[in-house]
Protein backbone atom coordinates (compact mmCIF):
# COMPACT_ATOMS: atom_id res chain seq x y z
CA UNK A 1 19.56 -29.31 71.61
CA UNK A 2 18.39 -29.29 68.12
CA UNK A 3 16.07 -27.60 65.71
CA UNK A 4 12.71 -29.55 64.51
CA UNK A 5 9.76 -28.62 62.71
CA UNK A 6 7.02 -30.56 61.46
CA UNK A 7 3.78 -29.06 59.35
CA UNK A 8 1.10 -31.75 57.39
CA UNK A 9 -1.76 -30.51 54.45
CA UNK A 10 -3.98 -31.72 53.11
CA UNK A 11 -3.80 -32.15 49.31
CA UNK A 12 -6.42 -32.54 46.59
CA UNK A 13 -4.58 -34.67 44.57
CA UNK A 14 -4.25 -38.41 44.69
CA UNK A 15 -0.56 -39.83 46.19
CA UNK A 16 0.84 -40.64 42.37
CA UNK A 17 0.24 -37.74 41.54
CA UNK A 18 1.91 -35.59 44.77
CA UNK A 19 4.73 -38.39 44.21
CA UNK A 20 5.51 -37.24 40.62
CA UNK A 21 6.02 -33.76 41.81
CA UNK A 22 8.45 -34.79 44.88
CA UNK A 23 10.59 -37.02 42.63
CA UNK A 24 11.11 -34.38 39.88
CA UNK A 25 14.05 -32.32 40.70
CA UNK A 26 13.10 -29.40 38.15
CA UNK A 27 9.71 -29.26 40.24
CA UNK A 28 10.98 -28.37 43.13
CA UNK A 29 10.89 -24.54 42.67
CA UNK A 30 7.98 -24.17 41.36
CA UNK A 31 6.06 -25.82 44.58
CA UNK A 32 8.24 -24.31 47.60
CA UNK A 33 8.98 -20.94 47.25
CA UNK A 34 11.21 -21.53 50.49
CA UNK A 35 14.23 -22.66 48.09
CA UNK A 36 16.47 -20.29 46.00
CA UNK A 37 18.05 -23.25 44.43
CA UNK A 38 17.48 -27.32 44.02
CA UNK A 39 19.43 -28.88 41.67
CA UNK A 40 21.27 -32.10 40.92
CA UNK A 41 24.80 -32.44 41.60
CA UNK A 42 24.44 -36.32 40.35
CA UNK A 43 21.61 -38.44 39.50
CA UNK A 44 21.34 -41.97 38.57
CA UNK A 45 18.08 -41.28 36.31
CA UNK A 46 15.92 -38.68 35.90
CA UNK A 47 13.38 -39.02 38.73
CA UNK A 48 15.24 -38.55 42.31
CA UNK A 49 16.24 -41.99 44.14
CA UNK A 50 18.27 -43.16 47.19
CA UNK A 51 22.04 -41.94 46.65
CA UNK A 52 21.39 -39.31 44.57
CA UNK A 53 22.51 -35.79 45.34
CA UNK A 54 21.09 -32.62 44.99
CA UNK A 55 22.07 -28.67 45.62
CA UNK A 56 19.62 -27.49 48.35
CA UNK A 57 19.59 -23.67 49.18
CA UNK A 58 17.52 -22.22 51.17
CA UNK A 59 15.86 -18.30 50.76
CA UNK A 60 17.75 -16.77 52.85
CA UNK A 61 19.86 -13.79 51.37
CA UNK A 62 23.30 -13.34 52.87
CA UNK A 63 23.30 -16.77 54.78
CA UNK A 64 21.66 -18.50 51.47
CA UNK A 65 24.33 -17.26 49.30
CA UNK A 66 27.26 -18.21 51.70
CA UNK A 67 25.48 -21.92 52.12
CA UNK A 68 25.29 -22.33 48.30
CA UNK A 69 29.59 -21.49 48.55
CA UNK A 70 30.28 -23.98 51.55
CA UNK A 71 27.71 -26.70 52.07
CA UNK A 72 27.85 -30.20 50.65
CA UNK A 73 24.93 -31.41 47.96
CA UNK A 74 22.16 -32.67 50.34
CA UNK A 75 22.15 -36.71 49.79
CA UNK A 76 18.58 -38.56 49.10
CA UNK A 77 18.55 -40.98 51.86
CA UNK A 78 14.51 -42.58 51.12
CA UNK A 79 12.72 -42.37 48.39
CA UNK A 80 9.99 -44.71 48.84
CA UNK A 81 7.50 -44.84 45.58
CA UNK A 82 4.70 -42.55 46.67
CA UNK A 83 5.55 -43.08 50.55
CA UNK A 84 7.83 -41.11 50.95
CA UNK A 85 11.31 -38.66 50.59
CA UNK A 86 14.22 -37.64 52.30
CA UNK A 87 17.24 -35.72 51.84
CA UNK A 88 19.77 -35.63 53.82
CA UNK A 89 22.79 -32.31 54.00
CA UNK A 90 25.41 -33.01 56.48
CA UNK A 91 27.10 -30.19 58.43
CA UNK A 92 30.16 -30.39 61.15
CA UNK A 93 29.23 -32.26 63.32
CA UNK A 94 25.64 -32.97 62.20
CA UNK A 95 23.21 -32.74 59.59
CA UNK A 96 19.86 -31.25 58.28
CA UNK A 97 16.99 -33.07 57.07
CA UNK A 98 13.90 -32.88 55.47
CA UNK A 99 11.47 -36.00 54.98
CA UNK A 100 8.09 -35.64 52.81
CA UNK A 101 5.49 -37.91 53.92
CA UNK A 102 2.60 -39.26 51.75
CA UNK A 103 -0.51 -40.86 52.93
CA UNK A 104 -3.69 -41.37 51.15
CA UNK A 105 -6.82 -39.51 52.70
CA UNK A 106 -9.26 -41.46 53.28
CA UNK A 107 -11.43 -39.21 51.59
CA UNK A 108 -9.66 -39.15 48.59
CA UNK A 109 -6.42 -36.83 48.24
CA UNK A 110 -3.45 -36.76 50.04
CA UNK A 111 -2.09 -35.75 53.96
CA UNK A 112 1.26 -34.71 53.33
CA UNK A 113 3.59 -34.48 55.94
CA UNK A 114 6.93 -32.39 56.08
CA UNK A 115 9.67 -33.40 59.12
CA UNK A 116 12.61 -30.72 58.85
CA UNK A 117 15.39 -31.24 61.68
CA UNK A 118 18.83 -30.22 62.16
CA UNK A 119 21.15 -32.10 64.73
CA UNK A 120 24.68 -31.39 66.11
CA UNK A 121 26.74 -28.88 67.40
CA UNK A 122 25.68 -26.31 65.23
CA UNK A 123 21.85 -27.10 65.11
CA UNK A 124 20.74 -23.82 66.76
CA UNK A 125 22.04 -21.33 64.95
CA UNK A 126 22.20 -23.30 61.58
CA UNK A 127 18.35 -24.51 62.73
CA UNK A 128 17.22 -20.63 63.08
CA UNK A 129 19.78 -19.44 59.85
CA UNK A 130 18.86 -22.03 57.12
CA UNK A 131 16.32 -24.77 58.01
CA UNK A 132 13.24 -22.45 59.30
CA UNK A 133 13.33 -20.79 56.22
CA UNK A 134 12.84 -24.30 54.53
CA UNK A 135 10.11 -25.02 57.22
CA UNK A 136 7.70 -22.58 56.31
CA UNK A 137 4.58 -22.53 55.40
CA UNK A 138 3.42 -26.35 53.80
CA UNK A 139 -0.22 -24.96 53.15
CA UNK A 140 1.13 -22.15 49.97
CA UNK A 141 3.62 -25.18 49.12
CA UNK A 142 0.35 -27.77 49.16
CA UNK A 143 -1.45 -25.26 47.24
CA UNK A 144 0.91 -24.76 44.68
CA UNK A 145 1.33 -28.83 43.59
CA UNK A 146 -1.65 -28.46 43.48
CA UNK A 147 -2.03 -25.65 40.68
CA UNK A 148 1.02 -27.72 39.09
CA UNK A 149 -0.83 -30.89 38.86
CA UNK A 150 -4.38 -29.76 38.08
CA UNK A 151 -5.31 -28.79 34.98
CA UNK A 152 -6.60 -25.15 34.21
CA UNK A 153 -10.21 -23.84 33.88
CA UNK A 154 -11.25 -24.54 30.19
CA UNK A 155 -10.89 -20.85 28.70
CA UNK A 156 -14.53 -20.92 26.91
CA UNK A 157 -16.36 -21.45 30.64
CA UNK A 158 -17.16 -18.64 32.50
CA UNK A 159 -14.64 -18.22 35.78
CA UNK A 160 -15.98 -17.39 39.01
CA UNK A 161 -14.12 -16.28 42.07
CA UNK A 162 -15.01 -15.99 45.66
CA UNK A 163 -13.56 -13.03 47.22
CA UNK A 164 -12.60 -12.95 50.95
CA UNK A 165 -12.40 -15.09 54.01
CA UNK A 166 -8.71 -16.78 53.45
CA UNK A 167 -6.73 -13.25 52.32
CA UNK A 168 -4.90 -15.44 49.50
CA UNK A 169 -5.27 -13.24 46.33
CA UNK A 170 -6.61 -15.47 43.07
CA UNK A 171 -2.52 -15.11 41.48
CA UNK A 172 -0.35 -15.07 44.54
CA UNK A 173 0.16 -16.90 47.81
């Protein structure tokens, strides 16, 4: 038995674009507010690529800080040019891992997909403990690369805001 979790959103920015953010470490907490830490142990360059490792902790208090004291960097194990990314964390007896798909929309944009699954012995409780709090919610994480990508409102136009119907406030998620 194992844990596995998979979310996709739709994203108003083109695939390059989503791509840039993936591949840059020091992005990483700025789009998914799931992560207390992502950092690189050791990096070849300075855009994230196959071998590569990286410090992945999740939000998670007590269990968060006593995963950032024992676990093993996460490894990159694909990173495919605006395709797609995976990292990789092993564990006894198993691993974790996340992959981050990108597709174009046919519309325009980008489906992005997010595959988080841990295997082993261990996968329940470590599944429940540290992975579901990086499986949460894609749509504030989509919505975020989003503001990171886009530029802001020109500050000499007037700003209009529609109140109501999703309950996301106009500064927080």
């Amino acid at each position: 038995m194992g844990f596995s979790r998979s979310q996709s959103v739709f994203v108003a920015l083109e695939p390059d674009q989503v791509w840039d953010l993936l591949s840059d470490p020091s992005a990483w907490l700025q789009f998914d507010d799931h992560l207390q830490q992502f950092s690189p142990a050791e990096m070849a360059g300075d855009r994230l690529q196959v071998g590569d490792t990286v410090k992945v902790v999740p939000k998670a208090l007590i269990r968060g800080f006593i995963h950032a004291a024992t676990a093993p960097p996460a490894t990159i194990v694909t990173a495919e040019t605006q395709r797609e990314l995976a990292w990789r964390q092993d564990q006894p007896g198993g691993h974790t891992q996340q992959n981050w798909r990108i597709e174009p929309s046919a519309n325009g944009g980008t489906n992005l997909t997010r595959h988080t699954h841990v295997v082993g012995p261990l996968a329940v409780p470590l599944g429940v403990a540290l992975a579901a709090p990086l499986a949460g919610d894609l749509g504030a994480v989509g919505a975020r690369m989003f503001q990171m990508a886009s530029t802001g409102p020109e500050l000499d136009q007037p700003l209009n805001i529609v109140a109501g119907g999703s309950g996301i406030s106009a500064h927080g998620w």
